[in-house]
C-alpha atoms as a PDB file:
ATOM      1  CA  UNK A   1       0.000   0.000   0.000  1.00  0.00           C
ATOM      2  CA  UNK A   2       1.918   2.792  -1.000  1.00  0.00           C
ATOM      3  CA  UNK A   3      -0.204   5.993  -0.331  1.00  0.00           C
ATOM      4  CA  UNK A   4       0.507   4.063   4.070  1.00  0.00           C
ATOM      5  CA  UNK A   5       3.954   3.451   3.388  1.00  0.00           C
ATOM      6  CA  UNK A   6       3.398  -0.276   4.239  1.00  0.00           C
ATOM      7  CA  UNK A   7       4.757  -3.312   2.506  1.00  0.00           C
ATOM      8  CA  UNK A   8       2.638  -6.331   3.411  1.00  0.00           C
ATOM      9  CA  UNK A   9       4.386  -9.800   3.331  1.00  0.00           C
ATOM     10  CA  UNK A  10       2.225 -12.727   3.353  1.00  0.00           C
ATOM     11  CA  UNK A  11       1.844 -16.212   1.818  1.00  0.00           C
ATOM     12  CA  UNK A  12       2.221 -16.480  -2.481  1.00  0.00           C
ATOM     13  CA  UNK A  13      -1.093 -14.615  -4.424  1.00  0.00           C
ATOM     14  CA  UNK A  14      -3.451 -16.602  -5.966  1.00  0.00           C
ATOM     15  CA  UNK A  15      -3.980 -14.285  -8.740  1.00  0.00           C
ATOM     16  CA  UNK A  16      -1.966 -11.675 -10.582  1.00  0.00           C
ATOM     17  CA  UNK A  17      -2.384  -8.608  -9.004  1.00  0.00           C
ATOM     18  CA  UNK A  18      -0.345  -5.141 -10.067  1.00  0.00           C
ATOM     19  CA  UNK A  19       2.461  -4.216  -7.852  1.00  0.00           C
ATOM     20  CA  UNK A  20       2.105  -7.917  -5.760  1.00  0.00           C
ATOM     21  CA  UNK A  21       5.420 -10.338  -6.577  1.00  0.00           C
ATOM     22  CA  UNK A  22       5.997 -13.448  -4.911  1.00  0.00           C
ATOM     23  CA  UNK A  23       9.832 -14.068  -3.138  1.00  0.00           C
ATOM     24  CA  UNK A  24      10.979 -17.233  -2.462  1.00  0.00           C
ATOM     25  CA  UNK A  25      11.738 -17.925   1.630  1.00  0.00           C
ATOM     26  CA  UNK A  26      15.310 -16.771   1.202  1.00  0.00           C
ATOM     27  CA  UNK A  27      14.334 -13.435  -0.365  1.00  0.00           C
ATOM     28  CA  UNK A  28      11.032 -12.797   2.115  1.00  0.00           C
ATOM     29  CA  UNK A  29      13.443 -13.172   4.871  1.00  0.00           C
ATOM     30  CA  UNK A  30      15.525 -10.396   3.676  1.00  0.00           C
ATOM     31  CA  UNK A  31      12.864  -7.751   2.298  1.00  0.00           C
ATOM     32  CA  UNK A  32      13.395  -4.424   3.721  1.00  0.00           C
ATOM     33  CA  UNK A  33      11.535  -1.479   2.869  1.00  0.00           C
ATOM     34  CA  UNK A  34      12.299   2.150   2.531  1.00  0.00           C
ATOM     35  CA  UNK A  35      13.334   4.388   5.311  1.00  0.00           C
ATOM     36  CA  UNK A  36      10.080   5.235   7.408  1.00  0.00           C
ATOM     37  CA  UNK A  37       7.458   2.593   5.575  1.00  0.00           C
ATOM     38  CA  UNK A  38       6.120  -0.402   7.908  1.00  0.00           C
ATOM     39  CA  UNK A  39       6.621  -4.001   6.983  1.00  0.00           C
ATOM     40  CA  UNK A  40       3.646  -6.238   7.966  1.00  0.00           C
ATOM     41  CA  UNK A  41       5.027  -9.721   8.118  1.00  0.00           C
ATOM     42  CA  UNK A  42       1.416 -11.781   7.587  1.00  0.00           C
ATOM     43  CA  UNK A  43       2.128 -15.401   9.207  1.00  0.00           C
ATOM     44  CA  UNK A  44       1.235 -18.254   6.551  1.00  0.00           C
ATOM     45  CA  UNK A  45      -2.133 -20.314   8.011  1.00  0.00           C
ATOM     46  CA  UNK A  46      -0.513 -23.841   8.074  1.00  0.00           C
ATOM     47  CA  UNK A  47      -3.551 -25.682   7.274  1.00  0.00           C
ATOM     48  CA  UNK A  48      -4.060 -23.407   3.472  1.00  0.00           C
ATOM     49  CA  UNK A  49      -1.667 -26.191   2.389  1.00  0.00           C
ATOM     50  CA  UNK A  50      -3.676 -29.212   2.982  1.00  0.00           C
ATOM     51  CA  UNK A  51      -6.446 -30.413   0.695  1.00  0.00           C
ATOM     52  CA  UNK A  52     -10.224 -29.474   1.793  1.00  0.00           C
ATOM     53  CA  UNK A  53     -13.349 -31.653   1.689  1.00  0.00           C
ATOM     54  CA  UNK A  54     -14.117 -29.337  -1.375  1.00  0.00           C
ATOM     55  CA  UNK A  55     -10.755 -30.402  -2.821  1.00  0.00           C
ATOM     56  CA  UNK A  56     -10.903 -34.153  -2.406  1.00  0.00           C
ATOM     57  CA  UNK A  57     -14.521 -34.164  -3.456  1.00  0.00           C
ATOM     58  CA  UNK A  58     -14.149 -32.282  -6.578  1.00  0.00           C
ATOM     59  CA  UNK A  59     -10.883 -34.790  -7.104  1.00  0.00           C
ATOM     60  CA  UNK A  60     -13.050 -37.950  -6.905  1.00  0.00           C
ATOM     61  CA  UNK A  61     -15.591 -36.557  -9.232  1.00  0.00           C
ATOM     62  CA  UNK A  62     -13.218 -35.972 -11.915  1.00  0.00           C
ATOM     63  CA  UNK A  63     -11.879 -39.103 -11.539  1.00  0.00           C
ATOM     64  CA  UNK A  64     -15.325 -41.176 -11.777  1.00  0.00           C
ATOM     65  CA  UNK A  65     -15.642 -38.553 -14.741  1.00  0.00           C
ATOM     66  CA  UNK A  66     -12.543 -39.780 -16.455  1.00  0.00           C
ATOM     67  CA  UNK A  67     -13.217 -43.628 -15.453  1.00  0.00           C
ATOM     68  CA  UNK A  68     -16.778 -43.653 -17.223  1.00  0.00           C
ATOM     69  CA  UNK A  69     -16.469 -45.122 -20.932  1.00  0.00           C
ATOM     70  CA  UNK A  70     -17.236 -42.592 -23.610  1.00  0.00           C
ATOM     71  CA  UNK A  71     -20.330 -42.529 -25.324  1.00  0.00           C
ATOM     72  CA  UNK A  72     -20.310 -42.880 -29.027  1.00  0.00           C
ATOM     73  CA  UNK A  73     -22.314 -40.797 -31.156  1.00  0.00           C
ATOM     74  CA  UNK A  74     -23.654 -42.464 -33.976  1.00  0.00           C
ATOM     75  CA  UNK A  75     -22.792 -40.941 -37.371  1.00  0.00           C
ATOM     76  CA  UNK A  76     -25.380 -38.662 -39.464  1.00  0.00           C
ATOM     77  CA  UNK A  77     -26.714 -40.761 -42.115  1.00  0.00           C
ATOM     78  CA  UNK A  78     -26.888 -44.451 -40.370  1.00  0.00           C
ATOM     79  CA  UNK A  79     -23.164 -44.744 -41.323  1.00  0.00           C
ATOM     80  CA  UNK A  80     -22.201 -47.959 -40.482  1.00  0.00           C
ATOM     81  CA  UNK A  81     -18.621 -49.279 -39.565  1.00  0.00           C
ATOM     82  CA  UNK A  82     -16.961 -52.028 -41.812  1.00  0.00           C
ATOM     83  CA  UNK A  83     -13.154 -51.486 -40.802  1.00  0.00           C
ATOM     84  CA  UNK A  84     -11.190 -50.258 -38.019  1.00  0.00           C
ATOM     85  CA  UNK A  85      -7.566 -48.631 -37.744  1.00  0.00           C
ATOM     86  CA  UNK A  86      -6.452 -47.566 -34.312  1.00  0.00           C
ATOM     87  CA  UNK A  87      -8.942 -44.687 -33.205  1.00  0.00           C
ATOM     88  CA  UNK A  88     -10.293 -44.060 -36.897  1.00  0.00           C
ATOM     89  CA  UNK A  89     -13.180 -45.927 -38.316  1.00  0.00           C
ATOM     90  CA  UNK A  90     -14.655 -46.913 -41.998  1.00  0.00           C
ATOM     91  CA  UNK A  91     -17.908 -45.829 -42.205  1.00  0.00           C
ATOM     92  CA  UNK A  92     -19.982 -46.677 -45.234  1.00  0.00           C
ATOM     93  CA  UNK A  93     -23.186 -44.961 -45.987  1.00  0.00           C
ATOM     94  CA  UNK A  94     -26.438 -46.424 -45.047  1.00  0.00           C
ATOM     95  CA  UNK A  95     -28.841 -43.978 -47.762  1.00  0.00           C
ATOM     96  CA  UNK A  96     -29.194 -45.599 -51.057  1.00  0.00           C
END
């Protein structure tokens, strides 16, 4: 906050924000600010590390989502399949 002369050090942003960096431990240790500003020194939560019950939820979802077999659309038409090579298929037309 520059118009309070303050320089706030606290855990890494989330977002980009203008005029916000990020320092590594060895850096944040050895921030100093200019004559006459405060340095607020925020103490990191040690639980914002750990996964929440939001986290592990959304984590099982995706991987049921990932786990279920894909559906197949069926071609326009009535194609239907008479050969096969890896993930492509030979469709002939159904229409006469």
């Amino acid at each position: 906050m520059y118009s309070d002369q303050t320089a706030v050090l606290g855990p890494l942003a989330i977002y980009a924000e203008p005029h916000s960096y990020d320092l590594c431990e060895y850096h944040s240790e050895r921030l100093s600010a200019p004559r006459g500003w405060n340095v607020l020194r925020l103490a990191p939560d040690p639980d914002a590390g750990q996964p929440t019950q939001d986290d592990l939820e959304a984590l099982a979802n995706a991987v049921r989502e990932a786990a279920r077999p894909a559906e197949k659309p069926e071609p326009e038409g009535g194609g239907v399949e008479t050969g096969r090579r890896g993930h492509l298929r030979v469709l002939r037309s159904n229409e006469p």
